[in-house]
Protein backbone atom coordinates (compact mmCIF):
# COMPACT_ATOMS: atom_id res chain seq x y z
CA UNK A 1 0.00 0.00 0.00
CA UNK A 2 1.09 3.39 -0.83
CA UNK A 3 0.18 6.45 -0.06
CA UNK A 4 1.17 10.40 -0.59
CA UNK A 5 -0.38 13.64 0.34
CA UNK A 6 -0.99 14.08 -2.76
CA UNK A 7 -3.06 11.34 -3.15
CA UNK A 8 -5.15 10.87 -0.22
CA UNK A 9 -8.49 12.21 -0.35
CA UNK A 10 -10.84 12.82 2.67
CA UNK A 11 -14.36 12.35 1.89
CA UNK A 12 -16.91 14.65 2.92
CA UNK A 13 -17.37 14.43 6.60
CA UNK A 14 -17.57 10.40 7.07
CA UNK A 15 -14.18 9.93 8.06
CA UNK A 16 -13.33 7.50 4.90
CA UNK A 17 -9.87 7.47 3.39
CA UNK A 18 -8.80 6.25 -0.12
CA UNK A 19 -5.68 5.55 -1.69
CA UNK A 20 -4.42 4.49 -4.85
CA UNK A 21 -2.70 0.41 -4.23
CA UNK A 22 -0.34 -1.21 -5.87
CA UNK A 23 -0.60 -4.96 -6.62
CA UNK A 24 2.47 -6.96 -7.56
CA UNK A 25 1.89 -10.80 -8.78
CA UNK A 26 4.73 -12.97 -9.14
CA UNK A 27 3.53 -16.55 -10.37
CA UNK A 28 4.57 -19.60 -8.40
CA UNK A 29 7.62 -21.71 -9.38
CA UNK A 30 6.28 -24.72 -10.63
CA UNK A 31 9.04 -26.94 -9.27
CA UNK A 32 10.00 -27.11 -5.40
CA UNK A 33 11.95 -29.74 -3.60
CA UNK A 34 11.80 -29.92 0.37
CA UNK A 35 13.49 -31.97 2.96
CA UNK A 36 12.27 -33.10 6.23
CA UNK A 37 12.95 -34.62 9.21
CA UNK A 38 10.90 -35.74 12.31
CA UNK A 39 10.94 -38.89 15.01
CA UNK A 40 7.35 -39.96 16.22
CA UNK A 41 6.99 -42.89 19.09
CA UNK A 42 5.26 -45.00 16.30
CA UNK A 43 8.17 -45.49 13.57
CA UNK A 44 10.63 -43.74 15.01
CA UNK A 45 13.27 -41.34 13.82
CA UNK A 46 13.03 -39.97 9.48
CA UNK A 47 14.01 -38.15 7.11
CA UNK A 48 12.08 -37.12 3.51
CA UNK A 49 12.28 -35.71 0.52
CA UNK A 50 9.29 -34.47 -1.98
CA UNK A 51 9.97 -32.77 -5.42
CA UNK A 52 6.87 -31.32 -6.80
CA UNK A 53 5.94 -30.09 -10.16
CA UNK A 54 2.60 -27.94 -11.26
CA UNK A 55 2.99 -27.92 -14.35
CA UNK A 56 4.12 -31.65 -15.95
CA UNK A 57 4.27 -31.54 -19.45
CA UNK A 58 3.22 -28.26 -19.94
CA UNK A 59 -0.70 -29.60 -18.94
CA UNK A 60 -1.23 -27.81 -15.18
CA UNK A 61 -0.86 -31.69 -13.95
CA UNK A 62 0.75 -31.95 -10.93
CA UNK A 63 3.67 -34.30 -9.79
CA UNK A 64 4.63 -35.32 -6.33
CA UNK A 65 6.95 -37.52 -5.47
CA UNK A 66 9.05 -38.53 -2.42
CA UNK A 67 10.60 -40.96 -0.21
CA UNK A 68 10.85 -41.33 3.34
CA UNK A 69 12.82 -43.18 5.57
CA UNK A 70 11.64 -44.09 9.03
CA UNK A 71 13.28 -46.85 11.11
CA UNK A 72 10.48 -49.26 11.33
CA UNK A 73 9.09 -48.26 7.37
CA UNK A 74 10.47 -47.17 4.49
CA UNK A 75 8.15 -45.58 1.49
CA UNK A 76 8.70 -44.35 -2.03
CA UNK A 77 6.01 -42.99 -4.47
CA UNK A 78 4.58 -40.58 -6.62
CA UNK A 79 1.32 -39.42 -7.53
CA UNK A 80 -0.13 -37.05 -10.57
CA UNK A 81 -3.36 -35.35 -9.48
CA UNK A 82 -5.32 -33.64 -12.86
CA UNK A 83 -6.52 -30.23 -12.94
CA UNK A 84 -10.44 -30.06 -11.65
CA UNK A 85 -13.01 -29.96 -14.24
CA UNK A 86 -16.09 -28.13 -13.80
CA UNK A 87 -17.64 -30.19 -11.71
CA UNK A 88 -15.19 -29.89 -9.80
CA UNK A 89 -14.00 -33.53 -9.98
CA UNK A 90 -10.15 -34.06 -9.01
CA UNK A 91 -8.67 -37.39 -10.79
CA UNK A 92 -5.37 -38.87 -10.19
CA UNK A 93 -3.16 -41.73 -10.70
CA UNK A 94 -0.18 -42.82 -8.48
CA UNK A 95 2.20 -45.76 -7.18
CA UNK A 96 3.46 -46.64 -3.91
CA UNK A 97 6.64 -49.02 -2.75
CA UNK A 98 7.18 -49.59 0.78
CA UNK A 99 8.83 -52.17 3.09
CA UNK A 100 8.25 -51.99 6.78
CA UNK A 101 8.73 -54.61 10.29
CA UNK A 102 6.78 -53.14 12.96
CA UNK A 103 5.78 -55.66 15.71
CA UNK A 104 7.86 -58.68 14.16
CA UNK A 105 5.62 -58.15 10.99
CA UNK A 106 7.63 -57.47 7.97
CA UNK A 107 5.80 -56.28 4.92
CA UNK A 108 7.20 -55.50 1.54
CA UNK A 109 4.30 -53.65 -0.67
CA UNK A 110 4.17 -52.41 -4.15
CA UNK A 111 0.58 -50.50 -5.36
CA UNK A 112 -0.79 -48.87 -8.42
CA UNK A 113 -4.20 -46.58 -7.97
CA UNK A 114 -6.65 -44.04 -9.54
CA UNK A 115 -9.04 -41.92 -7.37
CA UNK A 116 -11.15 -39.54 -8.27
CA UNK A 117 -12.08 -36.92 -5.07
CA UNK A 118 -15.20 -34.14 -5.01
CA UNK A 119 -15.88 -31.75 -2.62
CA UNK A 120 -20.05 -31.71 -2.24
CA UNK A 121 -20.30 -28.77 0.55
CA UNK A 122 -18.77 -29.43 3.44
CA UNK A 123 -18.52 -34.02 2.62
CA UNK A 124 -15.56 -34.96 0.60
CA UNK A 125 -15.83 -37.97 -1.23
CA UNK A 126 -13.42 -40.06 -2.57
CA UNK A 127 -13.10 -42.78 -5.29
CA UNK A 128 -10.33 -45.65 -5.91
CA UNK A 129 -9.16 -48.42 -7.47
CA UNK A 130 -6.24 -50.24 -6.11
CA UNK A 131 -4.25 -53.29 -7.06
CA UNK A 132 -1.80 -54.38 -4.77
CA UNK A 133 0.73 -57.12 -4.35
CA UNK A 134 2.30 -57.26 -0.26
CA UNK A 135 4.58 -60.00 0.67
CA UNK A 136 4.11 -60.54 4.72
CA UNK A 137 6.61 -61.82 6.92
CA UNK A 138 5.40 -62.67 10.45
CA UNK A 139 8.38 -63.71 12.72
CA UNK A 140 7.89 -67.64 13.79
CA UNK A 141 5.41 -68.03 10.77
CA UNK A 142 5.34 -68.75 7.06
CA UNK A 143 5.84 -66.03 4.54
CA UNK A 144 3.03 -65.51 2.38
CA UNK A 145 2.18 -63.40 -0.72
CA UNK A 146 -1.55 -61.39 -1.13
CA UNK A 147 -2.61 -59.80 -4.17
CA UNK A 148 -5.77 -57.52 -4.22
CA UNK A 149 -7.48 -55.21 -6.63
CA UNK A 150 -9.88 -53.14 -4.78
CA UNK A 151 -12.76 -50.60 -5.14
CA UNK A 152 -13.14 -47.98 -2.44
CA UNK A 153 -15.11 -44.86 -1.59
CA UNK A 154 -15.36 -42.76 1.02
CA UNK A 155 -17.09 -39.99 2.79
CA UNK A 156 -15.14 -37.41 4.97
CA UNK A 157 -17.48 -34.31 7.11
CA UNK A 158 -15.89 -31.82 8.74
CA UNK A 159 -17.36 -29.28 10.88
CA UNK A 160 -14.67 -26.35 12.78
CA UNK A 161 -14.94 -23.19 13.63
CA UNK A 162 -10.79 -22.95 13.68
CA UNK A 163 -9.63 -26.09 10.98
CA UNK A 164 -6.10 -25.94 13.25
CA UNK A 165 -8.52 -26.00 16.95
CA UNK A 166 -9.97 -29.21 17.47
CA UNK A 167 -11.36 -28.38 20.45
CA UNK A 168 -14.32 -27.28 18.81
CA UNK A 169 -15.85 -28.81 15.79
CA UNK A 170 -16.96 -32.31 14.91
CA UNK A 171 -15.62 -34.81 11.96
CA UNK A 172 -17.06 -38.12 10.91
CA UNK A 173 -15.36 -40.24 7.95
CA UNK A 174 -16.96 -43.09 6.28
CA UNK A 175 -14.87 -45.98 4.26
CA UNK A 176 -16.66 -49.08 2.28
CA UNK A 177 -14.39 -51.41 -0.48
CA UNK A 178 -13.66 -54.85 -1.22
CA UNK A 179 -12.11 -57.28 -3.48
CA UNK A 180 -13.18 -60.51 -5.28
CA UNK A 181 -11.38 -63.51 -6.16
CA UNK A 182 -12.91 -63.35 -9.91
CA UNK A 183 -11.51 -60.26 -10.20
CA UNK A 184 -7.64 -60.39 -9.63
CA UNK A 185 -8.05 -60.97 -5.96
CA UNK A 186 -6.83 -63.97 -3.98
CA UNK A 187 -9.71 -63.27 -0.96
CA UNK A 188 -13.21 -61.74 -1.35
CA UNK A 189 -13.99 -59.64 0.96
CA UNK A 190 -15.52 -56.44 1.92
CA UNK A 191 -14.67 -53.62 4.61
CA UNK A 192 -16.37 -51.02 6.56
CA UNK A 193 -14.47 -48.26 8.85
CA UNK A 194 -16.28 -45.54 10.59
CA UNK A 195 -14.05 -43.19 12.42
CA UNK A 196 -15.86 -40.14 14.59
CA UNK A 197 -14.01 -36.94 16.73
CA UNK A 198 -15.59 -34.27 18.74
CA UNK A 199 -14.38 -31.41 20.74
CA UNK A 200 -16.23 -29.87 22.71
CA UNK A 201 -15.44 -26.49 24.58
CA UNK A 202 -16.15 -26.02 28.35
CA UNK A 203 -15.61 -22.45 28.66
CA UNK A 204 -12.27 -20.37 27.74
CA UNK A 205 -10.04 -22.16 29.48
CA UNK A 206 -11.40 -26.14 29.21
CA UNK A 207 -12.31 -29.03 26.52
CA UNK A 208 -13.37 -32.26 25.69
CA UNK A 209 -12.29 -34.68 23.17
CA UNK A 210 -13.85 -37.54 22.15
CA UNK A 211 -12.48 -40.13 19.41
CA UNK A 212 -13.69 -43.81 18.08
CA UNK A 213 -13.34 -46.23 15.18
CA UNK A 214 -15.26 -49.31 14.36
CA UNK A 215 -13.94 -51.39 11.54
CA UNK A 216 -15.02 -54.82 10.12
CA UNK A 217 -13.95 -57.00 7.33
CA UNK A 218 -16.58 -59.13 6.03
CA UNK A 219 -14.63 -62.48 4.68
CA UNK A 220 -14.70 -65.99 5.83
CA UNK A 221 -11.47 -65.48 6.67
CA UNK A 222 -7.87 -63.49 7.04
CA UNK A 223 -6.01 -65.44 4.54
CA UNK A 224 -5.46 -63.84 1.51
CA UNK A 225 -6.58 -60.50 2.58
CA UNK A 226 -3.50 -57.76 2.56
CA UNK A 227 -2.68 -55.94 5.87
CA UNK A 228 -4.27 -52.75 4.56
CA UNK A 229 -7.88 -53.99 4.45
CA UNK A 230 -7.40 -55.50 7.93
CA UNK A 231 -6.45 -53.49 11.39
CA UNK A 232 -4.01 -53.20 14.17
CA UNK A 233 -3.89 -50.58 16.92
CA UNK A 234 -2.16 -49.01 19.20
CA UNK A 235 0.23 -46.24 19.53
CA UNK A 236 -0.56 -42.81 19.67
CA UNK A 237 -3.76 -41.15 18.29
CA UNK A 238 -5.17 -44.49 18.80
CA UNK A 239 -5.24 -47.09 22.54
CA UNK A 240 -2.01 -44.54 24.03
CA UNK A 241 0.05 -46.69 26.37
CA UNK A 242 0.98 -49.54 24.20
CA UNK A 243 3.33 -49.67 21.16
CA UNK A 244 1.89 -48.52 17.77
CA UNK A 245 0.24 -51.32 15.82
CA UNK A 246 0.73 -53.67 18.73
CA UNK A 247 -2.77 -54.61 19.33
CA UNK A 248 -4.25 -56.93 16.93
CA UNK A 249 -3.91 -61.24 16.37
CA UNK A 250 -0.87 -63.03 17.39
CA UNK A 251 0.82 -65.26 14.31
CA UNK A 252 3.56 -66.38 15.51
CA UNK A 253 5.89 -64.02 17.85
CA UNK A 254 4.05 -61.20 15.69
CA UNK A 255 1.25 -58.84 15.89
CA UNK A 256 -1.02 -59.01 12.37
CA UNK A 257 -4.10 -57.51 11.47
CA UNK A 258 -7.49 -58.89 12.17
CA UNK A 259 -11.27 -58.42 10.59
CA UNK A 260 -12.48 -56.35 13.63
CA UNK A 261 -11.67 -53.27 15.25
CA UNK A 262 -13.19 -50.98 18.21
CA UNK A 263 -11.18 -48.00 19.60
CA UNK A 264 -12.97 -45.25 21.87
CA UNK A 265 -11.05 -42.22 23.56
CA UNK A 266 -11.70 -39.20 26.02
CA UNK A 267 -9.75 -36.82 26.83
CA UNK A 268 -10.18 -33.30 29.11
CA UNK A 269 -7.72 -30.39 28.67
CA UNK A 270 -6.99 -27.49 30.71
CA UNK A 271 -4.86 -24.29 28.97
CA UNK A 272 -2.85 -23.01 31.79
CA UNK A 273 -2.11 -20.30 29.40
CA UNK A 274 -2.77 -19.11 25.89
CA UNK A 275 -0.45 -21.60 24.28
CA UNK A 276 0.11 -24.10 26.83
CA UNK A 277 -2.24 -26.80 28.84
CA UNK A 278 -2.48 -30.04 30.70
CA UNK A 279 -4.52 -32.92 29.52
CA UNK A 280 -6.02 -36.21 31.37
CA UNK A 281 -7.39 -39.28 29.01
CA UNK A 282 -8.76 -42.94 28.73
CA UNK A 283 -8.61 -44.49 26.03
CA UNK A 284 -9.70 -48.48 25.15
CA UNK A 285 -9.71 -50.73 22.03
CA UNK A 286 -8.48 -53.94 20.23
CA UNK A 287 -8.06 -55.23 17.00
CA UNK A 288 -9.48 -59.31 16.94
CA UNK A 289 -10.01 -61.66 14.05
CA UNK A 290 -13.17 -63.11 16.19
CA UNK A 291 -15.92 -61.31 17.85
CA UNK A 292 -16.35 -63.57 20.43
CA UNK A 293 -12.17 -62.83 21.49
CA UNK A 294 -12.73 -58.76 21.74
CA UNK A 295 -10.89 -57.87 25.00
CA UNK A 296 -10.43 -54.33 25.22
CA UNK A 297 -6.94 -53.07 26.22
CA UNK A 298 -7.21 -49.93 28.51
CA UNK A 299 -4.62 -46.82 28.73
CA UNK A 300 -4.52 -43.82 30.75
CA UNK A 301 -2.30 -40.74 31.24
CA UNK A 302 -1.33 -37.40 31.42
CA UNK A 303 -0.24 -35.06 29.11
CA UNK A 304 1.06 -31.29 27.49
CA UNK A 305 -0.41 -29.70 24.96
CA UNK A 306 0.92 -26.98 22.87
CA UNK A 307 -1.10 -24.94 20.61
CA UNK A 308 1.84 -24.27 17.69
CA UNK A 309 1.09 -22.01 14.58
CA UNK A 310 0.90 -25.69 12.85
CA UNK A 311 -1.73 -26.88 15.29
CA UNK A 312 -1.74 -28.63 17.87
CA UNK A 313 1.08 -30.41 19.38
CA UNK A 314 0.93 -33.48 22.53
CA UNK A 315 3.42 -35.37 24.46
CA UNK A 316 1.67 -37.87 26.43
CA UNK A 317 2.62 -40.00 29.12
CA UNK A 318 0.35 -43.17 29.40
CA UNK A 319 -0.05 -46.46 31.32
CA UNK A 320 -1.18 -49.24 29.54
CA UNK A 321 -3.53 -51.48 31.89
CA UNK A 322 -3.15 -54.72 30.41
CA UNK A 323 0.59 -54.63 29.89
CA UNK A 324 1.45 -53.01 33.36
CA UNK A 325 3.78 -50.66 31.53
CA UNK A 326 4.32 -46.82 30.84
CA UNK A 327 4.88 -46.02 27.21
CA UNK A 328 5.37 -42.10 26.41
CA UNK A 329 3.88 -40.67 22.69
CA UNK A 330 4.44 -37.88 20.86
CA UNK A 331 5.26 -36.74 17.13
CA UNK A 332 7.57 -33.76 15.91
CA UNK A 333 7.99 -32.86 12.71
CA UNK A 334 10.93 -30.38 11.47
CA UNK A 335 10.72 -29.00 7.58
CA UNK A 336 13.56 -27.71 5.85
């Protein structure tokens, strides 16, 4: 904004200024490359790196691709997302390699996948076709290989006042897909995951926060059915107070998924200050490959929380019940 004596201009007795502005664009570089490095209590210390492109082949398509390397995982892939049409559909294509152990599981994935995402309001929905090939290597069991191609959609509502503020606002998120043995699979199978979070505000100074997940995997059995379209919990964001991923079916000495999954949390929080508060929580949940065998495991705790210009931020100390031991979680991520 600029402005000279010259130019300024009172108008007749209502107090109103104007002034000529000045408006400088400079367009976007369409390529960037960032680094990154973090450690979370689930996988552990990583680094990354993510070139991007906005403008691949000259079409407004645009490119991302990265790696990252985490101790327990280990991911490469890229992904070309289309320009939106008018109906504001958003189609794009991508690949994924990863190899990761976590819990004496060892996994070695490859994928290939279209989706197509639209934004109706204030629901996102989400389309996708997957076909995947995942070698899994449970310690003190057989290796096997599962292949899967798989339709998906989805259905994600938010409601915030403040996107970066959970403590107020609401957000519900819908998954249905499935495979088919006549169709390039080597299970059939379908699977449902509902996953719901609520804050709620109790004055200036106080919150709730309430989180939950119910998943189920319709197939007569586990066999044949790749880890992603089964479930395993634990960790943080999920039953705090025992490892990440740890809860699920015992094959062997590891922890693999099963067909059924139910997770609830609460959690109060008190802001001592502005930026800084103290939390309390319970959280509860298991991950079985029987109905009749769901046990929930119980965690409880203490914790900080830090309201960062990214969000946000917890470091939790938590007691899992069923274990007898005290696990601390918390993520930090560093850009560069």
């Amino acid at each position: 904004l600029e402005r000279g004596d010259d130019d300024a201009k009172l108008a007749a007795d209502d107090g109103w200024v104007s002034a000529p502005v000045r408006i400088q664009l400079r367009e976007r570089a369409p390529y960037q490359v960032t680094f990154g490095t973090g450690y979370s209590t689930n996988t552990g210390a990583r680094v990354e790196a993510i070139y991007r492109n906005n403008d691949l082949f000259g079409r407004a398509w645009q490119l991302q691709t990265g790696v990252r390397a985490e101790q327990l995982r280990q991911t490469a892939y890229a992904d070309v997302f289309l320009p939106p049409d008018e109906d504001k559909h958003r189609d794009g294509v991508g690949t994924v390699i990863e190899h990761s152990d976590i819990e004496n599981l060892g996994i070695r994935r490859f994928a290939v996948g279209a989706t197509r995402l639209q934004k109706r309001g204030s629901i996102e929905q989400l389309l996708g076709l997957n076909w995947q090939q995942e070698e899994q290597s449970p310690q003190g069991a057989p290796t096997t290989t599962t292949r899967a191609l798989t339709a998906m959609v989805g259905w994600t509502w938010r409601y915030a006042v403040d996107p970066l503020d959970p403590a107020e606002g609401i957000s519900l998120q819908l998954q249905l897909g499935g495979g088919s043995k006549e169709l390039l699979s080597d299970q059939n199978f379908f699977r449902t995951y509902l996953r719901y979070s609520q804050g709620i505000p109790l004055g200036a100074s106080d919150a709730l926060l309430f989180r939950g997940e119910l998943g189920a995997t319709l197939a007569p059995s586990s066999q044949g059915i790749p880890q992603d379209f089964l479930f395993r919990t634990g960790g943080s964001n999920t039953v705090r107070g025992y490892a990440y991923q740890s809860l699920g079916v015992k094959e062997g000495s590891a922890t693999v998924g099963g067909r059924y999954l139910v997770t609830m949390s609460g959690e109060y929080t008190h802001w001592i200050s502005p930026t800084w508060g103290a939390a309390v929580f319970v959280d509860a949940g298991n991950a079985v490959d029987d109905l009749q065998a769901m046990s929930l495991a119980v965690g409880y705790g203490l914790g900080a929380r830090w309201r960062s210009p990214a969000g946000p931020l917890g470091i939790d100390l938590a007691y899992g019940q069923r274990e007898g031991k005290l696990r601390l979680d918390f993520s930090l991520a560093i850009p560069f």
